[in-house]
Every structure is written in C-alpha cells, then in structure tokens.
N, C-alpha and C. Protein backbone atom coordinates (compact mmCIF):
# COMPACT_ATOMS: atom_id res chain seq x y z
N UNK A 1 144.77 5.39 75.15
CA UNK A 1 143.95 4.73 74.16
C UNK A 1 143.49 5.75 73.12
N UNK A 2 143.73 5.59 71.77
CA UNK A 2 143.91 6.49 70.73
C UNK A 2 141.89 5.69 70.56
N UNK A 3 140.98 7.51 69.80
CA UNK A 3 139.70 6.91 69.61
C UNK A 3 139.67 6.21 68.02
N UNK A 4 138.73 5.65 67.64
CA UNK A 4 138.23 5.24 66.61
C UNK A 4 137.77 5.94 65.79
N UNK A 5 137.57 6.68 64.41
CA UNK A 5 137.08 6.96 63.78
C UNK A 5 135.84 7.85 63.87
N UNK A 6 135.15 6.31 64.41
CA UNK A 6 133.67 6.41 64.55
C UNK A 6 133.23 7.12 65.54
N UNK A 7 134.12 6.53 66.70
CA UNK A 7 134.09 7.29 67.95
C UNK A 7 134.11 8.80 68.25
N UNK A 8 135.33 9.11 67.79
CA UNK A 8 135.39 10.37 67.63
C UNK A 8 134.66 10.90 66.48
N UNK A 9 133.78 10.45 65.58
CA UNK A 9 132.58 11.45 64.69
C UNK A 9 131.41 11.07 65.65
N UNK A 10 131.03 10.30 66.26
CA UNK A 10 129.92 10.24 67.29
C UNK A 10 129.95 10.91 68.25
N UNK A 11 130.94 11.58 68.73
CA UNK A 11 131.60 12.57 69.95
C UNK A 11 131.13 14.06 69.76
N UNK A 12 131.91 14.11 68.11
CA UNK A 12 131.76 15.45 68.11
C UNK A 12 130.03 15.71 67.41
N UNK A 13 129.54 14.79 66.96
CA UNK A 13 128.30 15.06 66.55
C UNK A 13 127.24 15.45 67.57
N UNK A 14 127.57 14.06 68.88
CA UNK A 14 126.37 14.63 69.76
C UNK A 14 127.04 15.75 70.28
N UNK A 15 127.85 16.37 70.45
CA UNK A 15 128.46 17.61 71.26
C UNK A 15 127.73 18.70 70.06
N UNK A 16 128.11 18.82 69.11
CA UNK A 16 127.57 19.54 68.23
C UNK A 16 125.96 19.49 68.41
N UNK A 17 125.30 18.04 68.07
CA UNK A 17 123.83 18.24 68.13
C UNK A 17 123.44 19.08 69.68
N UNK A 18 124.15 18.86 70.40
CA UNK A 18 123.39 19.31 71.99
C UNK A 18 123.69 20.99 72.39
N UNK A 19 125.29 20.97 72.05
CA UNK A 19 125.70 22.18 72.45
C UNK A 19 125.71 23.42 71.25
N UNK A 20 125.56 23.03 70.32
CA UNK A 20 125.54 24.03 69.14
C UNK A 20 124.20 24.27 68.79
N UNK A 21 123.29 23.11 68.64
CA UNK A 21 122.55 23.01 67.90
C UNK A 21 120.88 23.31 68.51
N UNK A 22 121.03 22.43 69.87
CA UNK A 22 119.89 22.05 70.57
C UNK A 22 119.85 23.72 71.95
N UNK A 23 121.42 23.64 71.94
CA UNK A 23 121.30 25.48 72.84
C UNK A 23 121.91 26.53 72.31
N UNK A 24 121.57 26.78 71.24
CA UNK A 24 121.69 27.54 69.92
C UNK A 24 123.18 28.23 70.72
N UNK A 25 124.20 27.84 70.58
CA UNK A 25 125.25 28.44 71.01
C UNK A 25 126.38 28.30 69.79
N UNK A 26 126.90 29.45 68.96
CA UNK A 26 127.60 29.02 68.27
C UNK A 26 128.93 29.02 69.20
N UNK A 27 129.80 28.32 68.93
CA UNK A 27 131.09 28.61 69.72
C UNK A 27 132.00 27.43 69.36
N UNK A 28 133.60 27.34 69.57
CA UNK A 28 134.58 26.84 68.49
C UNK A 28 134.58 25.37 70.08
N UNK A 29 133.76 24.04 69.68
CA UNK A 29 134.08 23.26 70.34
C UNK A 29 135.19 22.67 70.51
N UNK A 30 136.11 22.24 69.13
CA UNK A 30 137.08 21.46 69.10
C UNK A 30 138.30 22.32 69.19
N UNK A 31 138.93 22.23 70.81
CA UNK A 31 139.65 22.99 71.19
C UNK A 31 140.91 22.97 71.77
N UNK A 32 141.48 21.59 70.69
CA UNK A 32 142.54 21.27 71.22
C UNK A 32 143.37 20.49 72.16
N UNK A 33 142.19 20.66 73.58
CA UNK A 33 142.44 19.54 73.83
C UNK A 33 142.18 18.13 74.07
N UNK A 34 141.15 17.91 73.72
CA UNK A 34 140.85 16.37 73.27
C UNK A 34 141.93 15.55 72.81
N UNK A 35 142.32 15.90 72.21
CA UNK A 35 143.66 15.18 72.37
C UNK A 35 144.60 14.72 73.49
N UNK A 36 144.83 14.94 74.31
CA UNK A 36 145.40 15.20 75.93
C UNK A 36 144.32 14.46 76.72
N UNK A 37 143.19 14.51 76.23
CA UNK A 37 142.24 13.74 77.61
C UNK A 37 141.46 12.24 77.57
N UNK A 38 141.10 11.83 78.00
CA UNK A 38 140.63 10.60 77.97
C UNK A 38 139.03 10.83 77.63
N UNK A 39 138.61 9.78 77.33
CA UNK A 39 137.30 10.23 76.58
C UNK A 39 136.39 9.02 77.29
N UNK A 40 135.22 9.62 77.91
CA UNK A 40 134.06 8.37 78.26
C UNK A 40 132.72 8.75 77.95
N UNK A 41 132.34 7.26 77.35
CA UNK A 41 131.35 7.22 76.50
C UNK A 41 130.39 6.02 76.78
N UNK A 42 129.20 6.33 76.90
CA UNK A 42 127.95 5.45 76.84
C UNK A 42 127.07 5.13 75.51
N UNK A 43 127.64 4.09 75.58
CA UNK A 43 126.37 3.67 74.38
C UNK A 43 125.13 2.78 74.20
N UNK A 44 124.34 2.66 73.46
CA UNK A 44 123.36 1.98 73.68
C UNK A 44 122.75 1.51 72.27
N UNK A 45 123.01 0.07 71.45
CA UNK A 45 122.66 -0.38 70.47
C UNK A 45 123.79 0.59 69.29
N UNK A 46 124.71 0.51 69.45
CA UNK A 46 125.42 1.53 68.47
C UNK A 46 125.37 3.30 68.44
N UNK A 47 125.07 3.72 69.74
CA UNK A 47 124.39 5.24 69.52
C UNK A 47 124.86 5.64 70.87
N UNK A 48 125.26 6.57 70.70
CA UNK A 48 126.56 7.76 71.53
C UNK A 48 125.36 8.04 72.57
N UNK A 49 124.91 7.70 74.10
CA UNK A 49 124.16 8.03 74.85
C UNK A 49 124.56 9.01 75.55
N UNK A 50 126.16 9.27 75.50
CA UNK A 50 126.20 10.46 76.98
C UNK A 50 127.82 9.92 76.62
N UNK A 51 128.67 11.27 77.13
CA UNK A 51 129.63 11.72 76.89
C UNK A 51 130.14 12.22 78.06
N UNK A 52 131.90 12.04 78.15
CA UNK A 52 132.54 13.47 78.91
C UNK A 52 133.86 12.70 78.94
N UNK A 53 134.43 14.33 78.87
CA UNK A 53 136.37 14.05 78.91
C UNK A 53 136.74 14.44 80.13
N UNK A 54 137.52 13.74 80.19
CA UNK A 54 139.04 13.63 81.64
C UNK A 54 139.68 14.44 81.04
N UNK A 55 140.04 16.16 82.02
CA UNK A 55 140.73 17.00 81.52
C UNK A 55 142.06 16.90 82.32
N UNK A 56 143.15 16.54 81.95
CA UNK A 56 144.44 16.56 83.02
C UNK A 56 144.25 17.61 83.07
N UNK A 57 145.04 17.82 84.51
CA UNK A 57 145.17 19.39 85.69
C UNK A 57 146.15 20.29 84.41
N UNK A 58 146.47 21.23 84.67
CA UNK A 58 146.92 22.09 83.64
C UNK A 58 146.67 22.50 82.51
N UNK A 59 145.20 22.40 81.96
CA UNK A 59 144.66 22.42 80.83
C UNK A 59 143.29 22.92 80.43
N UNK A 60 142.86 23.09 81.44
CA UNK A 60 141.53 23.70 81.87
C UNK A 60 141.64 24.91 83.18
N UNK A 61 142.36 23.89 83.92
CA UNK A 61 141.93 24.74 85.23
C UNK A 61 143.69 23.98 86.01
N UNK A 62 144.19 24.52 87.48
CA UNK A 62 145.25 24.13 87.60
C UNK A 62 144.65 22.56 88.00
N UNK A 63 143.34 22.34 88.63
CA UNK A 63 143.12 21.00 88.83
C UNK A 63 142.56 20.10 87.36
N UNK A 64 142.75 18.83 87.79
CA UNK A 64 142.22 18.14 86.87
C UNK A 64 140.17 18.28 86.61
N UNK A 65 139.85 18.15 85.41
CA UNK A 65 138.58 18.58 85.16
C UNK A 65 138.03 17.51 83.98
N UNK A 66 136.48 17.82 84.65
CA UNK A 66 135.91 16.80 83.97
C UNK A 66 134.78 17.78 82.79
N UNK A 67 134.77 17.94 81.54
CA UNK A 67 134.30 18.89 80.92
C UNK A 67 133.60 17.95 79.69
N UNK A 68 132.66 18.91 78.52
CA UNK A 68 131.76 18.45 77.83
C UNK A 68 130.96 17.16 78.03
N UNK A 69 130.70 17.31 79.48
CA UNK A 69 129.30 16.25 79.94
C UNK A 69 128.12 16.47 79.22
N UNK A 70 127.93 15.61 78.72
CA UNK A 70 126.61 15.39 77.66
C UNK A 70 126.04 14.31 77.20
N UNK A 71 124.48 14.09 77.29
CA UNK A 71 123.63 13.14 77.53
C UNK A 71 122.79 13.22 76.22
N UNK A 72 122.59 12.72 74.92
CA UNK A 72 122.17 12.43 74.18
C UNK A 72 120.03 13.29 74.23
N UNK A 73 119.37 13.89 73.58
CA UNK A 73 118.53 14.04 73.96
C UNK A 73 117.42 12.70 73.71
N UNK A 74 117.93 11.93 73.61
CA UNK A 74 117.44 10.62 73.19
C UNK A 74 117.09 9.66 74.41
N UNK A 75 118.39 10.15 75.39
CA UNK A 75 118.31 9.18 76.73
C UNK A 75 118.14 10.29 77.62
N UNK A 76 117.43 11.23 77.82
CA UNK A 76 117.07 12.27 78.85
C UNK A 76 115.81 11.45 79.43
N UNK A 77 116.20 11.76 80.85
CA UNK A 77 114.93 10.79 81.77
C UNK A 77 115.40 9.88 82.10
N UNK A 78 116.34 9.07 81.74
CA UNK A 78 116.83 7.42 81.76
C UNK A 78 118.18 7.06 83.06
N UNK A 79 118.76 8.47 83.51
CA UNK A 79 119.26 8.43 84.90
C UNK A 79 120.88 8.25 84.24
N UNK A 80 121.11 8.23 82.76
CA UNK A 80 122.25 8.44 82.18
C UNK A 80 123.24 8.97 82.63
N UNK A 81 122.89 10.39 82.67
CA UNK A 81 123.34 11.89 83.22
C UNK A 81 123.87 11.54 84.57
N UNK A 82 123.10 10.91 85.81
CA UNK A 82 123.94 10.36 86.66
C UNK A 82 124.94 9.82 86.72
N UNK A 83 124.71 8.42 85.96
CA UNK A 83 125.90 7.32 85.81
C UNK A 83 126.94 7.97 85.40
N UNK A 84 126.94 8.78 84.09
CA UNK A 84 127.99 8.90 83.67
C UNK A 84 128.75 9.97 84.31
N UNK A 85 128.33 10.76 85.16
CA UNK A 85 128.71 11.89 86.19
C UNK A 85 129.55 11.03 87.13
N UNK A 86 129.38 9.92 87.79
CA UNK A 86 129.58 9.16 88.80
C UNK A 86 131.15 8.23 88.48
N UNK A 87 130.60 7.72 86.76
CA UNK A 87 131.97 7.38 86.40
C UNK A 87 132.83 7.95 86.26
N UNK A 88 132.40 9.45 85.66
CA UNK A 88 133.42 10.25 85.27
C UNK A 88 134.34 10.45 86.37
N UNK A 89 133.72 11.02 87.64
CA UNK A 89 134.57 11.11 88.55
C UNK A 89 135.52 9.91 88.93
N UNK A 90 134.67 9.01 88.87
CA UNK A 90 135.82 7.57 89.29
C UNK A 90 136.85 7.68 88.77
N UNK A 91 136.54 7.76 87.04
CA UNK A 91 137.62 7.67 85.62
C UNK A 91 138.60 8.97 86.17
N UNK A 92 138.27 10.25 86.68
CA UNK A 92 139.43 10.99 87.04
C UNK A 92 139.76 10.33 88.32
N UNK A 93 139.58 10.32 89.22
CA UNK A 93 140.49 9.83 90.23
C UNK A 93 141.28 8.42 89.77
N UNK A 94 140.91 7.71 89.01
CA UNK A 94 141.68 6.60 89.00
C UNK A 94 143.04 7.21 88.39
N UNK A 95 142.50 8.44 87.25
CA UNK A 95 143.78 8.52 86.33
C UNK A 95 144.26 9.35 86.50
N UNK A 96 144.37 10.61 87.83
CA UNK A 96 144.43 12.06 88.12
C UNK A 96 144.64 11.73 89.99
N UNK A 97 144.39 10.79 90.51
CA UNK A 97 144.26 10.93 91.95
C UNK A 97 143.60 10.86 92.11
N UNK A 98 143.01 10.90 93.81
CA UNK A 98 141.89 11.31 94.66
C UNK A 98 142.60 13.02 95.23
N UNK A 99 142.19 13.71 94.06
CA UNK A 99 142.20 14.90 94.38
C UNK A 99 141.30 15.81 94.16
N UNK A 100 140.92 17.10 94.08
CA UNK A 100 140.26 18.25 93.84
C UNK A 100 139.82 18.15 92.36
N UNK A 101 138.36 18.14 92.17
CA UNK A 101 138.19 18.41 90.72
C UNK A 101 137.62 19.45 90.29
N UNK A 102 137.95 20.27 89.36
CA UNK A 102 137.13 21.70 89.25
C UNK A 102 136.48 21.30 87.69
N UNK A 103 135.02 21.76 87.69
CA UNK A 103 134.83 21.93 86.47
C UNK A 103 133.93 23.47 86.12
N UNK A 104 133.62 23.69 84.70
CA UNK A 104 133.28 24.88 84.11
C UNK A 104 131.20 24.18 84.41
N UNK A 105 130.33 24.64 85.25
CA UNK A 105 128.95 23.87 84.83
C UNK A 105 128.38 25.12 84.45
N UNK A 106 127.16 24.99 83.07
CA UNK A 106 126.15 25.70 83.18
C UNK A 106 125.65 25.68 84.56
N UNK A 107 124.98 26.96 84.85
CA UNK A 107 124.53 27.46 85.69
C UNK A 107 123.28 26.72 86.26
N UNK A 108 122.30 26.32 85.45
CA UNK A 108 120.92 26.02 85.20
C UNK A 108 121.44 24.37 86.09
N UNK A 109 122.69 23.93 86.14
CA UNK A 109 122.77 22.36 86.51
C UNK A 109 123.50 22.61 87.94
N UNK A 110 123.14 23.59 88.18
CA UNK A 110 123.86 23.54 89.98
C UNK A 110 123.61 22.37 90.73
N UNK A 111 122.39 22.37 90.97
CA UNK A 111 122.10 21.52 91.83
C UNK A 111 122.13 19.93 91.42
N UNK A 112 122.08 19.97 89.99
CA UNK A 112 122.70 18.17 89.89
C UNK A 112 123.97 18.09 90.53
N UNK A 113 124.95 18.90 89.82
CA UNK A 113 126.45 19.01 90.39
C UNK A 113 126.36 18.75 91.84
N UNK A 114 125.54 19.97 92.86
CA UNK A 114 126.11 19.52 94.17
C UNK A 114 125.34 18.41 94.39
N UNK A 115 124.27 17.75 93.84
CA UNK A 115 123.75 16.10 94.21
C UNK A 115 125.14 15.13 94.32
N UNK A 116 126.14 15.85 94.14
CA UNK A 116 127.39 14.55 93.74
C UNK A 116 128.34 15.06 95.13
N UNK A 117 128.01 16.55 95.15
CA UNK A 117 129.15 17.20 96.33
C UNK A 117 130.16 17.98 95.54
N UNK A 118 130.15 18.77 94.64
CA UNK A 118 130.52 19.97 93.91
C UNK A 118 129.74 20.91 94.98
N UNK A 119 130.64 22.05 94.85
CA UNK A 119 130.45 23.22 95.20
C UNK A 119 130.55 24.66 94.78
N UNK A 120 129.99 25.45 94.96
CA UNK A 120 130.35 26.69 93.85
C UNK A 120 131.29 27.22 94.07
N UNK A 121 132.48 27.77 92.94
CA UNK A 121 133.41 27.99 93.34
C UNK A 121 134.10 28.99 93.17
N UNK A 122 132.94 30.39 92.51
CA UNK A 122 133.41 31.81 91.73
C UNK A 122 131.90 32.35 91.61
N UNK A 123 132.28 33.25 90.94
CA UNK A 123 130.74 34.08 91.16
C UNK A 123 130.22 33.56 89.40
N UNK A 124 128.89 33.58 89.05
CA UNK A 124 128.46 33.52 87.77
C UNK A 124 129.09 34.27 86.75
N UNK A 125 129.19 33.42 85.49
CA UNK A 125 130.64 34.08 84.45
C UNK A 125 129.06 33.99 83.56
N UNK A 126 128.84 34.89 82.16
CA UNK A 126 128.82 34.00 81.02
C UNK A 126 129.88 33.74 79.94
N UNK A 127 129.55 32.24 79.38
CA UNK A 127 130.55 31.95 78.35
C UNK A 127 129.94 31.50 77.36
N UNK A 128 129.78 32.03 76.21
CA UNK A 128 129.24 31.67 75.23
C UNK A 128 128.17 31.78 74.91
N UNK A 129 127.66 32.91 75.74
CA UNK A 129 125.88 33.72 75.83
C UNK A 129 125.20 32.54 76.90
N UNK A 130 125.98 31.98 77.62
CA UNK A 130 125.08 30.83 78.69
C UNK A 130 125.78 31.21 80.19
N UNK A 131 124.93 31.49 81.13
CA UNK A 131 125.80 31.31 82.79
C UNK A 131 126.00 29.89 82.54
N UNK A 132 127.31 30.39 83.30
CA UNK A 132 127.86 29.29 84.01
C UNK A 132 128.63 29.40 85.19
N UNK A 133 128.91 28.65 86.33
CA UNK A 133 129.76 28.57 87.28
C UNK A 133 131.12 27.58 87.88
N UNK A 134 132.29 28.14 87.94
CA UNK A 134 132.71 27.13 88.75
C UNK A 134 132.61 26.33 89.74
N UNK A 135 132.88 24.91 89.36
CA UNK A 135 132.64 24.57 90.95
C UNK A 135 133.40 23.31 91.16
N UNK A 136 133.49 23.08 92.88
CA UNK A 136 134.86 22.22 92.97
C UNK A 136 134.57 21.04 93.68
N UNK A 137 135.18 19.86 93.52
CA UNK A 137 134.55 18.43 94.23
C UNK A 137 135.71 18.22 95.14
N UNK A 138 135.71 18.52 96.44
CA UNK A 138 136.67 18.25 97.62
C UNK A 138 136.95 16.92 97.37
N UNK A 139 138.09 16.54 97.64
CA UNK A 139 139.22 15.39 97.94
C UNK A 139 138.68 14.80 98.80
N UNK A 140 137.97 15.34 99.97
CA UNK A 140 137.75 14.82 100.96
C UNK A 140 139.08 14.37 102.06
C-alpha cells in the first residue's frame, strides 16, 4: 500500500517534531528505507497520534524490526504508546512471521519495551548523542 501525500507529510512532521525537534537531535531521518516498509499510524480527528514502521529483516538488522515508534506529544498519557507497540508487533508478525524481532530503543524506554517481553540485546551504544540499546522479542 503506496502512502498518501498527506500521510507521508504527517509522518515525517511528527517524526521531525518529536525526534529532531522536541530531543534536540539533529540527525538525517529520511533514510531510505521507508520505502521498503509498511507504515502504521494512529489518528485521532485528522492528527497523526503515534507512528511506527515494519522494517523487513535485512534492512535494519538481519531480523525484521519495528523502528521510529512515536507518539505525538499531544497524546502522551492516553496509553497510545501501548496500543500502538502491541499492533506494531501484530502488523510484523502478520507480515514478517512469528519470528524474532530486534529493534534499535532509546535507552531511557527499557522498561516499556520489556513490559511487552523485549530483552536487551548488546551493551549501551550512543546514536545520535542519545543511549540506546538493542533489544530482541523471542518467537517464543
């Protein structure tokens, strides 16, 4: 499913407002592959609530990955950040398997991550003047 216009300027805006703007990080978001991944999005009255892409395996990491999770600072508090964590994973296994998912998390969100059953999966990196860690969601 090719995005919309709109879609994709509402994408990269809240990614920009949150990750550029709101955690003063300059760094080159649009990176190619967005294109390649599937895109899920929450909205609410016309307005981009929370974000994140389905990274196919080979493109991030050798597993499939779920990357630029982001929650509008508009709907912080509202349990967003869950849901869309919860789908996301669904949205990869439906379209990737029930396999291993690795993603890149700030550091500071460990413990939401393992609220889901992520695990740490490397020692603390920084990227982009922010810790962060790998970490991996067993297949089970």
């Amino acid at each position: 499913m090719e995005l919309k216009p709109e879609e994709l300027y509402a994408i990269l805006r809240l990614r920009s407002e949150v990750f550029v703007v709101e955690q003063n990080c300059v760094f080159q978001d649009i990176d190619n592959k967005d294109q390649s991944c599937h895109h899920l999005m929450g909205w609410r009255q016309d307005k981009l609530m929370g974000y994140s892409r389905i990274v196919p395996a080979g493109f991030s990491y050798v597993e499939s990955s779920i990357g630029r999770i982001v929650t509008s600072p508009h709907a912080r508090g509202l349990g967003i950040g869950k849901d869309l964590l919860r789908q996301s994973i669904q949205m990869t296994y439906a379209l990737h398997g029930k396999r291993i998912i690795r993603i890149g998390a700030q550091y500071y969100l460990k413990n939401f991550y393992e609220s889901f059953g992520f695990e740490q999966a490397g020692p603390l990196y920084l990227e982009d003047g922010i810790e962060h860690i790998e970490m991996l969601l067993p297949a089970d």
